[in-house]
N, C-alpha and C. Protein backbone atom coordinates (compact mmCIF):
# COMPACT_ATOMS: atom_id res chain seq x y z
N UNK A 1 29.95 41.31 93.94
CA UNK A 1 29.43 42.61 94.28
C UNK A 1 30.21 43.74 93.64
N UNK A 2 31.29 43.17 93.13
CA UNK A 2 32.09 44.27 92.67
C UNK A 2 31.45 44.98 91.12
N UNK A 3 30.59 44.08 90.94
CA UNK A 3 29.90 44.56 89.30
C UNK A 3 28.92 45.79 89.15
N UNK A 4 28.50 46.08 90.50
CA UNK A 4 27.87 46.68 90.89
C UNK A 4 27.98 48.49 90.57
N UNK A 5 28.24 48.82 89.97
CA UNK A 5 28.50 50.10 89.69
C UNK A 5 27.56 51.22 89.57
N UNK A 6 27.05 51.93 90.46
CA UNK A 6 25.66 52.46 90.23
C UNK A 6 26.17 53.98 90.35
N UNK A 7 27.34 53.92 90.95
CA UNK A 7 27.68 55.48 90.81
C UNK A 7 28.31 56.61 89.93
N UNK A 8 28.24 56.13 88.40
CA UNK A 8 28.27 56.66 87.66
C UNK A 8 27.41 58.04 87.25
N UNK A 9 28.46 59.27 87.36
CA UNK A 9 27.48 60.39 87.10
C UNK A 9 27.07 60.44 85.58
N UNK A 10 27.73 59.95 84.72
CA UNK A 10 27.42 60.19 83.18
C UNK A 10 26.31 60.47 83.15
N UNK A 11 25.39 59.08 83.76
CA UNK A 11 23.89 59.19 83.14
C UNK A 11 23.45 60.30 83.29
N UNK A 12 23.58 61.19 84.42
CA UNK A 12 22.60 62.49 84.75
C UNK A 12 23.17 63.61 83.91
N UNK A 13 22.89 64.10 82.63
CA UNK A 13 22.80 64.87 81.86
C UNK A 13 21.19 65.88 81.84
N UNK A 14 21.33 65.92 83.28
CA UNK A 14 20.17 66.97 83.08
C UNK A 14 20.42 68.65 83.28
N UNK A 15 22.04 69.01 83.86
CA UNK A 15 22.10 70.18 84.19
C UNK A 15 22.53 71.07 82.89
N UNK A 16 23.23 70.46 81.87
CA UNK A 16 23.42 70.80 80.66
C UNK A 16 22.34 72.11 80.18
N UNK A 17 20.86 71.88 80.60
CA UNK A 17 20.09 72.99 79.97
C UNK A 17 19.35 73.40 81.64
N UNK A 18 19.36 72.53 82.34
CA UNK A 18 18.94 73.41 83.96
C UNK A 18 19.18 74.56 84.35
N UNK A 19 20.21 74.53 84.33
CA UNK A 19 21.43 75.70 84.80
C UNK A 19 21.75 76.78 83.54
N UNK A 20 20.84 77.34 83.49
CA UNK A 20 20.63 78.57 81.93
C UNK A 20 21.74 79.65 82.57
N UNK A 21 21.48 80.09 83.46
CA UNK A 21 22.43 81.39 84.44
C UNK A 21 24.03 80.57 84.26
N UNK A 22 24.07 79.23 84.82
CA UNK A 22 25.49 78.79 84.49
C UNK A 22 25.84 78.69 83.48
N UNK A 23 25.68 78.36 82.56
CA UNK A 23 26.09 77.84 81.19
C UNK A 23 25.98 78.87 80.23
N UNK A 24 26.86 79.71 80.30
CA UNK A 24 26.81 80.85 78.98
C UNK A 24 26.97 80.62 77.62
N UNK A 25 25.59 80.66 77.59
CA UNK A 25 24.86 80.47 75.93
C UNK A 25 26.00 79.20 75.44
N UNK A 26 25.39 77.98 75.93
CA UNK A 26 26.35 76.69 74.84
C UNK A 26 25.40 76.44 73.97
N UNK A 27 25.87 76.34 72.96
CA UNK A 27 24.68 76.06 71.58
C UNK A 27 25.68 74.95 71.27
N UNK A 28 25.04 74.36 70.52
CA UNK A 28 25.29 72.78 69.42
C UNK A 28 25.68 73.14 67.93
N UNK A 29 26.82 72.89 67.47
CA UNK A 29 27.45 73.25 66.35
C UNK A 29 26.17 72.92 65.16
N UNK A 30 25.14 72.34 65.32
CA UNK A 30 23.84 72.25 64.75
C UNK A 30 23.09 73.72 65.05
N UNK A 31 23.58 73.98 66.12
CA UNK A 31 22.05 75.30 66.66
C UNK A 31 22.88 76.62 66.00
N UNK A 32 24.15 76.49 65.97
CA UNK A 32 25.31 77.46 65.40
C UNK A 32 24.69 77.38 63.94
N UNK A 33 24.88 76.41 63.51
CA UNK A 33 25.14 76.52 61.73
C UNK A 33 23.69 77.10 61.40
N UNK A 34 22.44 76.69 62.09
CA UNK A 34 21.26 76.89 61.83
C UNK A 34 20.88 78.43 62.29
N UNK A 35 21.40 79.11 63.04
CA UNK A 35 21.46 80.58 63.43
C UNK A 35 21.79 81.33 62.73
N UNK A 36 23.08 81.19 61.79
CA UNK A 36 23.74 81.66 60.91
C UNK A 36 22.94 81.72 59.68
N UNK A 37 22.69 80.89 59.34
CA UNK A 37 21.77 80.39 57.82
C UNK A 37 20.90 81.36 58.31
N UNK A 38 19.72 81.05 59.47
CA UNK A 38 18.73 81.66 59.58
C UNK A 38 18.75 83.26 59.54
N UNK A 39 19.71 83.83 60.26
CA UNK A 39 20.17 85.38 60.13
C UNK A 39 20.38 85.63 58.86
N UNK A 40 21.09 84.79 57.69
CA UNK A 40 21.43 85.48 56.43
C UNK A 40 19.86 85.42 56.02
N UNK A 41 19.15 84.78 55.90
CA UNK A 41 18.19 84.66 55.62
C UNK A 41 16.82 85.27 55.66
N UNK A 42 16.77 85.68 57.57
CA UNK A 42 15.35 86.80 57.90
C UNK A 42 15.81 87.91 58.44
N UNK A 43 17.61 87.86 58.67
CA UNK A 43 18.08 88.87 59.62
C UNK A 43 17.46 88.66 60.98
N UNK A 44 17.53 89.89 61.63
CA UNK A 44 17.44 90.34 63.23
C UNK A 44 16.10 89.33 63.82
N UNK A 45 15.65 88.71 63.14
CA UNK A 45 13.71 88.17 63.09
C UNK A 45 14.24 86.91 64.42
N UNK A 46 14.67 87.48 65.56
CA UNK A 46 15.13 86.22 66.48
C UNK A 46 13.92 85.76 67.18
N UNK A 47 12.62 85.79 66.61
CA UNK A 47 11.31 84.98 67.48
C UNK A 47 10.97 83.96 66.16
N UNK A 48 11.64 84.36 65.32
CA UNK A 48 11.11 83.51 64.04
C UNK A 48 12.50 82.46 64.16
N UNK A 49 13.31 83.02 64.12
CA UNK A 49 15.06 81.91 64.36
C UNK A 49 14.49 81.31 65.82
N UNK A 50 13.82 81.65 66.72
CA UNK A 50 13.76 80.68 68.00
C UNK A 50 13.03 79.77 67.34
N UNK A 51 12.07 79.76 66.81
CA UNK A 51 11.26 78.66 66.59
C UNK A 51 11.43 77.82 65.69
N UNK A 52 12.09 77.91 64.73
CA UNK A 52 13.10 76.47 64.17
C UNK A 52 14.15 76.40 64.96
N UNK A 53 14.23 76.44 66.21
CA UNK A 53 15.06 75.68 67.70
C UNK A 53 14.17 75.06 68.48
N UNK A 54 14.05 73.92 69.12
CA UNK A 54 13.21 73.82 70.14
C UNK A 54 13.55 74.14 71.07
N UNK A 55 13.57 74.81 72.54
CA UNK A 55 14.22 74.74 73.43
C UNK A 55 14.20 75.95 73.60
N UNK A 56 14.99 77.19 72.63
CA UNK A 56 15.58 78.09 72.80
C UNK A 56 14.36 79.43 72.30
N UNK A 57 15.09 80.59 73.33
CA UNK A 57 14.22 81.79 73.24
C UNK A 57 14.66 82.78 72.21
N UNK A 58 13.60 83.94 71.82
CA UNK A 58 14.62 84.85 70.97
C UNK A 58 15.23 85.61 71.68
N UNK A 59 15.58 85.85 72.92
CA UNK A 59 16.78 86.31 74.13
C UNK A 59 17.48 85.53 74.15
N UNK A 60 18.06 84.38 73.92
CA UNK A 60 19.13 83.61 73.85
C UNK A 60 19.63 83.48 72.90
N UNK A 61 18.95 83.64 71.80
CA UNK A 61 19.43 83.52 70.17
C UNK A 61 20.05 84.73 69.97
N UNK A 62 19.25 86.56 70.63
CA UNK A 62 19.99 87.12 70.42
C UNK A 62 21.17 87.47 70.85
N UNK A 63 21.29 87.11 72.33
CA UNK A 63 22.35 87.38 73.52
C UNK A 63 23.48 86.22 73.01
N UNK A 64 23.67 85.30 72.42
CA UNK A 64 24.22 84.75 71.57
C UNK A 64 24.79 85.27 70.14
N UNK A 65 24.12 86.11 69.30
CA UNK A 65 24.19 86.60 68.39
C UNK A 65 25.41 87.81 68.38
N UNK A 66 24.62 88.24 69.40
CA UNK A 66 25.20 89.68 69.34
C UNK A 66 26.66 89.70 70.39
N UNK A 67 26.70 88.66 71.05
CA UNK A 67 28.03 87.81 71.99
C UNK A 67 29.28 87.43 71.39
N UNK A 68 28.39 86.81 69.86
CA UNK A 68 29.43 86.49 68.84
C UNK A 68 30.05 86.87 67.91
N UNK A 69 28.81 88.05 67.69
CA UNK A 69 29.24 88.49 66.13
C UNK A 69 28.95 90.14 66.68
N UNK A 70 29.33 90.38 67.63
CA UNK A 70 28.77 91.99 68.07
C UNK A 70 29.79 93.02 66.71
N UNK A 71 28.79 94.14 66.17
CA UNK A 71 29.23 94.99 65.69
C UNK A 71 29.36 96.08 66.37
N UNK A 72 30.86 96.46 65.77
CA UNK A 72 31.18 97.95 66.91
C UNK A 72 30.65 98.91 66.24
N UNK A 73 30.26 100.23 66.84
CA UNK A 73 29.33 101.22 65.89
C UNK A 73 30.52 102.36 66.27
């Protein structure tokens, strides 16, 4: 009975994107590199950069954007 191990939380990787309010803006060093490219590329166009993301909005792309790379005026 001891083999029995069912209480492993690993498997449940569902709060990772549940919890949007908790998790301040984590992107994937994939969703990073592809944001970047995409900005040199269409600039500010964050409904056009959401959609080569699946998942993600152009409010998160920008609130991300501008989180990271904010310019002071």
């Amino acid at each position: 009975m001891a083999d029995s191990d069912h209480s492993s939380s690993d498997d449940l990787s569902v709060d990772s994107r549940d919890t949007s309010q908790d998790s301040k803006l984590e992107f994937s060093e994939d969703e990073e590199t592809l944001i970047t490219r995409m900005y040199n590329l269409v600039g500010e166009r964050w409904t056009l950069i959401a959609g080569r993301i699946p998942g993600r909005t152009a409010e998160e792309i920008e609130k991300y954007w501008t989180s990271r790379y904010s310019t002071s005026q």
